[in-house]
Protein backbone atom coordinates (compact mmCIF):
# COMPACT_ATOMS: atom_id res chain seq x y z
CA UNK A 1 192.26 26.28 55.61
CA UNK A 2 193.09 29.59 54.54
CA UNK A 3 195.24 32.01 56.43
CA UNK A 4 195.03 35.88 56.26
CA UNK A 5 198.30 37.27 55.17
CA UNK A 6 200.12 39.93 57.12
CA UNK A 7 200.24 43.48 56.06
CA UNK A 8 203.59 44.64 55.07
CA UNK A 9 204.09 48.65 54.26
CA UNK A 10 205.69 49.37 50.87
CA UNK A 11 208.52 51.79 50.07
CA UNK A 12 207.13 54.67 47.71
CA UNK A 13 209.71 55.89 46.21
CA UNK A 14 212.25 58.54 47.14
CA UNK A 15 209.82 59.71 50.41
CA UNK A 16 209.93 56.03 52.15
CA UNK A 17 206.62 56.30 52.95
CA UNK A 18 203.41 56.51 50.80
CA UNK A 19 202.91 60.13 50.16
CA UNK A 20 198.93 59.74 49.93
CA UNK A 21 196.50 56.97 50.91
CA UNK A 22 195.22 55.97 54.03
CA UNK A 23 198.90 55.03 55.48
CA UNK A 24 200.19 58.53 54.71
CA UNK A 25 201.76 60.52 57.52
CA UNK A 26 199.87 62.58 59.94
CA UNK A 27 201.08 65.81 61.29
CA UNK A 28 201.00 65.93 65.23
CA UNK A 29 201.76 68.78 67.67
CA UNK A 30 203.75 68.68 71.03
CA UNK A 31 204.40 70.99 73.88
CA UNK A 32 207.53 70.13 75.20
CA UNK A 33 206.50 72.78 78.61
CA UNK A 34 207.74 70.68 81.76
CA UNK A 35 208.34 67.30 80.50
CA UNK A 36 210.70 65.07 81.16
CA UNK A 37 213.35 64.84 78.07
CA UNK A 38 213.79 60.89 78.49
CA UNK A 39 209.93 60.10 78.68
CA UNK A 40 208.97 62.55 76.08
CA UNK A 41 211.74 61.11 73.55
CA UNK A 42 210.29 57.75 74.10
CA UNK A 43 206.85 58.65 72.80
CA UNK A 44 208.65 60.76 69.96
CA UNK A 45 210.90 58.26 68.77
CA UNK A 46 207.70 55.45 68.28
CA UNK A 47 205.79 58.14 66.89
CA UNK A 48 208.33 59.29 63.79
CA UNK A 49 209.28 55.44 63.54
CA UNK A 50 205.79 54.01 63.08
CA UNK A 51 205.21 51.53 65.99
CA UNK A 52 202.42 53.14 67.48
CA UNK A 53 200.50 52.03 64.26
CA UNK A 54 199.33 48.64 63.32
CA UNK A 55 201.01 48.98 59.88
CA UNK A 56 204.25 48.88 60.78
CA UNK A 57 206.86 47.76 59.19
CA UNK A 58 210.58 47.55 60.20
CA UNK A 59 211.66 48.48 56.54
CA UNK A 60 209.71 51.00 55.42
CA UNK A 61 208.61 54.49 56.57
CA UNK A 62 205.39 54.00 58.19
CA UNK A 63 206.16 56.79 60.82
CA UNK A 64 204.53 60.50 61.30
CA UNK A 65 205.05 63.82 61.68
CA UNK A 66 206.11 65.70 64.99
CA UNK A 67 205.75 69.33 65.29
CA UNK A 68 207.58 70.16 68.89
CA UNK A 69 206.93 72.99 71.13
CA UNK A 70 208.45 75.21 73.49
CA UNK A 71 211.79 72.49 73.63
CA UNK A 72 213.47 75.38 75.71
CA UNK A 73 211.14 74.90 78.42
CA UNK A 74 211.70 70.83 79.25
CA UNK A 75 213.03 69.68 82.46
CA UNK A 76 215.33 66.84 83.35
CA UNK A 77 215.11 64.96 86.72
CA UNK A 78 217.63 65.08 89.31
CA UNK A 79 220.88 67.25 89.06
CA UNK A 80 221.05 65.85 85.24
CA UNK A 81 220.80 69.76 84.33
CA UNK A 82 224.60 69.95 85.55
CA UNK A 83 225.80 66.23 84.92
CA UNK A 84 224.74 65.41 82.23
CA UNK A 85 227.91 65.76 79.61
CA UNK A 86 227.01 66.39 75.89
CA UNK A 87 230.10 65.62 73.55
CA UNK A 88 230.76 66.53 70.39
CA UNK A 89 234.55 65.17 68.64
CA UNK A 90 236.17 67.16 65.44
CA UNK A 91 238.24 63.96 64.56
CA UNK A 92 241.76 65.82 65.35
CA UNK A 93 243.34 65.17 68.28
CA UNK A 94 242.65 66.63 71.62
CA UNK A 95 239.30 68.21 69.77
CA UNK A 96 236.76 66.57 72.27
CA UNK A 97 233.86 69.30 73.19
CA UNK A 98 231.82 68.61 76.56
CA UNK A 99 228.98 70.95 76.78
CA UNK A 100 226.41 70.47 79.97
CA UNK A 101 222.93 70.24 79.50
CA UNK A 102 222.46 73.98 81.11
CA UNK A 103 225.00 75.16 78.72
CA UNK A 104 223.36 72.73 75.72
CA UNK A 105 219.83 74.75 77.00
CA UNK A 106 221.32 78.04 76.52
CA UNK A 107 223.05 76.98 73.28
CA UNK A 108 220.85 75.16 70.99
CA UNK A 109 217.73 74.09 73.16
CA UNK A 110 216.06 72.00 70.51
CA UNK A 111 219.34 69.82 70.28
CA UNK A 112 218.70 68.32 73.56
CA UNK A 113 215.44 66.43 72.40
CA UNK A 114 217.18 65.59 69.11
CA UNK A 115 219.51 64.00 70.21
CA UNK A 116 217.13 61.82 73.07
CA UNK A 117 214.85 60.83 70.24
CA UNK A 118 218.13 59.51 67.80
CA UNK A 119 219.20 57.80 70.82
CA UNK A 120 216.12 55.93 70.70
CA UNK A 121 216.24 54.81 67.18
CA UNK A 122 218.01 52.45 65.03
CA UNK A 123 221.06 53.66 63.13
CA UNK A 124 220.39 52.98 59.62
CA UNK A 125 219.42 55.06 56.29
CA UNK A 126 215.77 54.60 57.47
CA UNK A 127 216.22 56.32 60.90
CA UNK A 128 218.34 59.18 59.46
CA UNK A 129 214.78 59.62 57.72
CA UNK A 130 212.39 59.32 60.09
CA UNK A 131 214.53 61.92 62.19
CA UNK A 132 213.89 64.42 59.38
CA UNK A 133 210.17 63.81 60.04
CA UNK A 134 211.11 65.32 63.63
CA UNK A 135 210.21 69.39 63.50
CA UNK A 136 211.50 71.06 67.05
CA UNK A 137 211.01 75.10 67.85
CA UNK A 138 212.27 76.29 70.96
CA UNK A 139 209.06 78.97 70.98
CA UNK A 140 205.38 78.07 70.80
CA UNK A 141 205.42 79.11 67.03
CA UNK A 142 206.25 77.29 64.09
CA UNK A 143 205.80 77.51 60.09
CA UNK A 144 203.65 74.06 59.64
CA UNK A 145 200.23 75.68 60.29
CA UNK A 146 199.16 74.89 56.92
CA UNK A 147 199.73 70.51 57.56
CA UNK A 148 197.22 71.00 60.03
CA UNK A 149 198.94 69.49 62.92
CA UNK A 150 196.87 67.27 65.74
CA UNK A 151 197.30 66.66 69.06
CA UNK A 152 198.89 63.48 70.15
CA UNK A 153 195.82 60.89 70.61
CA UNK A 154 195.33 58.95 73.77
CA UNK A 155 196.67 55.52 72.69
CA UNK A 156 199.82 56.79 71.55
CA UNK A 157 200.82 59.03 74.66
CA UNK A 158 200.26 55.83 76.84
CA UNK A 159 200.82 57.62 80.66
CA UNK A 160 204.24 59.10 80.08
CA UNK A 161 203.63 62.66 78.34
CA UNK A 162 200.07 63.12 80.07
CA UNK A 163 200.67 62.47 83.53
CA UNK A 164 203.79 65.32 84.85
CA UNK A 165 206.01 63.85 87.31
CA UNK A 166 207.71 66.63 89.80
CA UNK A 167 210.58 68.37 87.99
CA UNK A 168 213.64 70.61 88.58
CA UNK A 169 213.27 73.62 86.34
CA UNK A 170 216.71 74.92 84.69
């Protein structure tokens, strides 16, 4: 009796994904307006990794493109806009930076998501990667008109970016 084989995705070359081809990367839009950081990473973080495709592989690049919107404008639940402690260390003593996430917003708005979505991947070579396949704008313009980005399609969003749960605005 013959089995079918599995498919496993190949590394091409210096990109870690194949460049062209029917497994090549699609570019996808976001608008970040009035979701929740932790639910949005989530959907983010399987989207640049790969796993919301049947191809994928845990070695190799099999992950898309993210183009994110408006990342000044998301909203965390609860009184996380205030508690939440960022921290940042400059490897000399006594050189531990806490930032809020108010002051974070204010500061570099598009670091907030960045650093949800790395929280929510492996740390490896790989992930460093993917995370470069991760494009965030704190406006609703950006320069990667010419990829054509998509909207996110159904099966990938799941319930978790489409349906918006109450919020605290900053």
């Amino acid at each position: 009796m013959l089995q079918q084989k599995s498919y496993q995705a190949k590394q091409c070359g210096p990109h870690f994904f194949e460049p062209k081809g029917p497994n090549s990367p699609k570019w996808y839009v976001v608008d970040a307006k009035d979701h929740v950081v932790g639910r949005l990473a989530t959907v983010l973080a399987r989207v640049i990794t790969g796993k919301h495709k049947p191809t994928y592989t845990k070695h190799a690049d099999a992950g898309d493109f993210i183009v994110v919107l408006n990342a000044d404008k998301v909203a965390f639940t609860r009184n996380k806009w205030e508690d939440k402690l960022y921290r940042d260390h400059s490897d000399f003593v006594g050189g531990l930076k806490t930032k809020t996430a108010r002051e974070m917003l204010e500061r570099h708005p598009e670091e907030i998501l960045r650093r949800a979505v790395w929280g929510m991947t492996n740390k490896s070579n790989l992930a460093r990667h993917q995370m470069k396949k991760l494009k965030i704008f704190a406006g609703s313009e950006h320069p990667h008109a010419a990829q054509n980005p998509q909207s996110l399609p159904a099966g990938v969003v799941r319930n978790t970016v489409v349906a918006k749960a109450p919020v605290q605005q900053a």
